[in-house]
C-alpha atoms as a PDB file:
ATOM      1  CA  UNK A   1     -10.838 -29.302 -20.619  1.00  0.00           C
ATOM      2  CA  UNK A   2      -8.200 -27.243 -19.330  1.00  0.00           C
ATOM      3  CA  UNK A   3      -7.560 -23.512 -19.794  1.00  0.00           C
ATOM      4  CA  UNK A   4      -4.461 -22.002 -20.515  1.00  0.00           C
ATOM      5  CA  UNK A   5      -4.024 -18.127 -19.181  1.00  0.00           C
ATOM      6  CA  UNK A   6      -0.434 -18.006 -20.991  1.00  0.00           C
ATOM      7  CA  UNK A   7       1.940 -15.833 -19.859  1.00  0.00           C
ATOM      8  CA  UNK A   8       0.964 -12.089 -17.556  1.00  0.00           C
ATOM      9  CA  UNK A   9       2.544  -8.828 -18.564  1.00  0.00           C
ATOM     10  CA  UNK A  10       4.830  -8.208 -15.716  1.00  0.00           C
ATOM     11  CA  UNK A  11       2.711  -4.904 -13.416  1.00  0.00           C
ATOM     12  CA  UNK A  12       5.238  -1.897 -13.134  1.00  0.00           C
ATOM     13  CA  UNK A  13       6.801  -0.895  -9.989  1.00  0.00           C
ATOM     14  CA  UNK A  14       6.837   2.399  -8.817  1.00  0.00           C
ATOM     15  CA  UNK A  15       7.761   4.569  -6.038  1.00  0.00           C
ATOM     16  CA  UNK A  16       4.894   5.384  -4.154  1.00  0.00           C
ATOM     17  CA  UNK A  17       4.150   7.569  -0.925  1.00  0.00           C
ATOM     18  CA  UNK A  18       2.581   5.286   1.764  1.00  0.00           C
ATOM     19  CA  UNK A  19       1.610   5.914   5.395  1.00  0.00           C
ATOM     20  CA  UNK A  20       2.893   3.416   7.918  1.00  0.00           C
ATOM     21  CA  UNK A  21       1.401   2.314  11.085  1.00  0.00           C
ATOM     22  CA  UNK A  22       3.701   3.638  13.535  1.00  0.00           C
ATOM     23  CA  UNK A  23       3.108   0.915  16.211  1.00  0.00           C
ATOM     24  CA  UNK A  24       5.904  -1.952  16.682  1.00  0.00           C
ATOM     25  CA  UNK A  25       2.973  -4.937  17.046  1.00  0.00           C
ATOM     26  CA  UNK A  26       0.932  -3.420  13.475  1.00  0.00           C
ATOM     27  CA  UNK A  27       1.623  -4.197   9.978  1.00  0.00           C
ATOM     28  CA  UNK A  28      -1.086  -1.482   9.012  1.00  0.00           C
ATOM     29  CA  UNK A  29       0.061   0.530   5.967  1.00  0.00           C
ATOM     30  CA  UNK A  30      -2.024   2.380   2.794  1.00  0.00           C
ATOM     31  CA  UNK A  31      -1.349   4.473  -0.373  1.00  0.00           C
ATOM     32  CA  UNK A  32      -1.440   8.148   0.094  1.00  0.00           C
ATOM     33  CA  UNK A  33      -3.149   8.449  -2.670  1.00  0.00           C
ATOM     34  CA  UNK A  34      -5.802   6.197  -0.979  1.00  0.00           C
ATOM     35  CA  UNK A  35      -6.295   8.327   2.048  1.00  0.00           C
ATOM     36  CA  UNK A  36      -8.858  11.308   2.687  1.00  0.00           C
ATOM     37  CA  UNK A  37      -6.828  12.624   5.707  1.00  0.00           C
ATOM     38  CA  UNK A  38      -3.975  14.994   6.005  1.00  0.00           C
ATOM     39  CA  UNK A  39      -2.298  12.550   8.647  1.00  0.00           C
ATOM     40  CA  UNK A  40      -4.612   9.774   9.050  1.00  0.00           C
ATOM     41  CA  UNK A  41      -4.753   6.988  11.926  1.00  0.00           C
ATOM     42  CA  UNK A  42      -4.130   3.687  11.558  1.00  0.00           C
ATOM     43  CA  UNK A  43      -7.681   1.986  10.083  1.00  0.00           C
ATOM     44  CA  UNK A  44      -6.387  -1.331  12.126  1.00  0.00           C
ATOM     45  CA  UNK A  45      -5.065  -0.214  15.170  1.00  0.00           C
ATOM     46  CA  UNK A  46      -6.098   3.828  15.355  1.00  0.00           C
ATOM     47  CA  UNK A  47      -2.584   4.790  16.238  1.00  0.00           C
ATOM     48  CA  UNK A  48      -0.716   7.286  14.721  1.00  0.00           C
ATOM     49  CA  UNK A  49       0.424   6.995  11.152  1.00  0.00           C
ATOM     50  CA  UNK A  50       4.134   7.743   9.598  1.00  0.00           C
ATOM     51  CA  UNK A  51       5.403   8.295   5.816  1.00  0.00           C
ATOM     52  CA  UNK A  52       7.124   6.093   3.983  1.00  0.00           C
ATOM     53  CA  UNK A  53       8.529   5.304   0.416  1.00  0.00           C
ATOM     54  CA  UNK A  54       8.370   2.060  -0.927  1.00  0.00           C
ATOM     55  CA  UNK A  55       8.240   0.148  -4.648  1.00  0.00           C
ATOM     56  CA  UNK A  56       4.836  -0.493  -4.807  1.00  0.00           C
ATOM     57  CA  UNK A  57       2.763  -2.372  -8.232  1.00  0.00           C
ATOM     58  CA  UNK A  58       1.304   0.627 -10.225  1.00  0.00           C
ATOM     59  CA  UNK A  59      -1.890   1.217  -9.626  1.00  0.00           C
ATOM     60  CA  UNK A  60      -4.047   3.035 -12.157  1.00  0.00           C
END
């Protein structure tokens, strides 16, 4: 029995407002939209976070 998922609606991309870990050795970043701080830290790494633009998947 196999199961056939056919073919996925392509997910828009937007530009979204992210905050970027600002140290060289982290690759911690998050949706604005997803953080409760005015200028949060990094979750990963606690350092200082930095704003950013990118083309992000839509998320509703």
């Amino acid at each position: 029995m196999s199961f056939s998922r056919g073919p996925k609606e392509p997910v828009p991309e937007v530009e979204t407002n992210i905050w970027v870990c600002s140290s060289g050795d982290c690759k911690g970043w998050m949706r604005e939209s997803f953080s409760f701080e005015q200028e949060p830290e990094c979750p990963l790494c606690k350092s200082v976070m930095t704003q950013e633009v990118r083309v992000l998947p839509e998320v509703k």
